[in-house]
C-alpha atoms as a PDB file:
ATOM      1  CA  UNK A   1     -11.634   6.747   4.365  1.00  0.00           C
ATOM      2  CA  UNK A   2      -7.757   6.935   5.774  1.00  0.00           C
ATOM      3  CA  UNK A   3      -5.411   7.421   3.473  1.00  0.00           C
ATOM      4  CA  UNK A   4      -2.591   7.218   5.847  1.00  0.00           C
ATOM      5  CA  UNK A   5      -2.113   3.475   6.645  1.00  0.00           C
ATOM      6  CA  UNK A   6       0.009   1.686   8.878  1.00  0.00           C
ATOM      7  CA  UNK A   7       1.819  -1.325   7.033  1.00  0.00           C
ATOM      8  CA  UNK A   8      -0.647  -4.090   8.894  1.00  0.00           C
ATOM      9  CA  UNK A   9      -3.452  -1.607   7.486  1.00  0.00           C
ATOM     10  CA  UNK A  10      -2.057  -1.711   4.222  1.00  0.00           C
ATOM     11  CA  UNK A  11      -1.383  -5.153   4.008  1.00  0.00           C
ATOM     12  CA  UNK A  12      -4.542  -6.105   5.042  1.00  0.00           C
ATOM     13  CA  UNK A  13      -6.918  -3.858   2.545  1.00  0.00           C
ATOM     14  CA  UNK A  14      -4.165  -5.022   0.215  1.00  0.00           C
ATOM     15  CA  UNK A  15      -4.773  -8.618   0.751  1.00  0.00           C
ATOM     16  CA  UNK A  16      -0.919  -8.702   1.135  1.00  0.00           C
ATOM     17  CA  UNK A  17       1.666  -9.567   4.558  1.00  0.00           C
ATOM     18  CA  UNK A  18       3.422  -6.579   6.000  1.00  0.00           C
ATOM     19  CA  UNK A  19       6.830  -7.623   5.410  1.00  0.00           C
ATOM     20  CA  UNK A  20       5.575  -7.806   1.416  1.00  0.00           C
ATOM     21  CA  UNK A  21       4.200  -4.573   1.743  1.00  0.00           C
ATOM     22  CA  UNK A  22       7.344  -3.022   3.656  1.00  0.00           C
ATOM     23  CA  UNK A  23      10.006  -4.416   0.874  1.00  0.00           C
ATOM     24  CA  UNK A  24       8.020  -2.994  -1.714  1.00  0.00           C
ATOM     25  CA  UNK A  25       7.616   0.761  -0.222  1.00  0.00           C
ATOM     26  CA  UNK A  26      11.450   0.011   0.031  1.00  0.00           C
ATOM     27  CA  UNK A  27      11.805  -1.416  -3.581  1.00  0.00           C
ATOM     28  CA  UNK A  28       9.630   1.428  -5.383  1.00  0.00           C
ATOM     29  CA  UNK A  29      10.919   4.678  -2.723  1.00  0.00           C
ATOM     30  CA  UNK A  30       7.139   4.830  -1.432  1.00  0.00           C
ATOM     31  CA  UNK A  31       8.737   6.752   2.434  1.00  0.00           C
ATOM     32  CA  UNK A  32       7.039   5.696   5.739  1.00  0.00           C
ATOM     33  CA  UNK A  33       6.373   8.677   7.595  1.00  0.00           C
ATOM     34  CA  UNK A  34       5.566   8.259  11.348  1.00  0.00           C
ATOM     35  CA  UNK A  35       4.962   4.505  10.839  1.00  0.00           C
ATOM     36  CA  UNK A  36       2.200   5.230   8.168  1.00  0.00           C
ATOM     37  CA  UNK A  37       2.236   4.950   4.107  1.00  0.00           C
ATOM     38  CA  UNK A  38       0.369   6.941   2.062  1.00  0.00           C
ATOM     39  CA  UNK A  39      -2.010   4.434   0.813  1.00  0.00           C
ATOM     40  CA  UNK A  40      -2.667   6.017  -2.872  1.00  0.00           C
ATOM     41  CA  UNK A  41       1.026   6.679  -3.611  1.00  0.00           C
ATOM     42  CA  UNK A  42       1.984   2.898  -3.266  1.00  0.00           C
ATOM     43  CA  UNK A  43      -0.863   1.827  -5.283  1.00  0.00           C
ATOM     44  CA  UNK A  44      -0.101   4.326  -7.972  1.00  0.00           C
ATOM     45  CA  UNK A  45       3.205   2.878  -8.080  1.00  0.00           C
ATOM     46  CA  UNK A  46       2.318  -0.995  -7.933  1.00  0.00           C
ATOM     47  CA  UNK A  47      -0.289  -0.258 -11.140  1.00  0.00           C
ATOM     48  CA  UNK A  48       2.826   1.813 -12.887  1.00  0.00           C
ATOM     49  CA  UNK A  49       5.092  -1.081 -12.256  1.00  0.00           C
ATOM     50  CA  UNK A  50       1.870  -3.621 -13.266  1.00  0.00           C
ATOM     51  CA  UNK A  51       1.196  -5.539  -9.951  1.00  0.00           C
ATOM     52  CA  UNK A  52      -1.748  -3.863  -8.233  1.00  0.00           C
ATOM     53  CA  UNK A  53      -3.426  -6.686  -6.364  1.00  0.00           C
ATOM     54  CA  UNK A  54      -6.906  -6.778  -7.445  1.00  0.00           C
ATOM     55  CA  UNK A  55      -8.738  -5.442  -5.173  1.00  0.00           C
ATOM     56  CA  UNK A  56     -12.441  -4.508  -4.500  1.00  0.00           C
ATOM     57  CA  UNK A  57     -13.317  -0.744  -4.173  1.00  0.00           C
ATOM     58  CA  UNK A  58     -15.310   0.002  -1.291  1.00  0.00           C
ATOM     59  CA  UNK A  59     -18.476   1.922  -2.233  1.00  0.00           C
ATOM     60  CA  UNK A  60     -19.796   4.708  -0.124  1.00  0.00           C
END
């Protein structure tokens, strides 16, 4: 499982668009390094601010 995602990744596991998912890295100070976004840090900070989308976990 990546944990590095590009912002299409990201929006798409996210069930999001990428410019939604862009604004908010911008919004909450989530940095994109090398074109990627480290996938656990911006949902940490979507369920601290209370909007994690609700999303299925994937099971192993």
């Amino acid at each position: 499982m990546a944990v590095h995602l590009t912002p299409t990744e990201l929006a798409d596991e996210m069930h999001m668009k990428r410019r939604e998912v862009i604004s908010r890295c911008m919004e909450m100070n989530v940095p994109i390094f090398n074109g990627r976004i480290d996938k656990t840090l911006f949902l940490s900070n979507l369920r601290r601010i209370g909007e994690a989308p609700k999303v299925p976990h994937a099971t192993a």
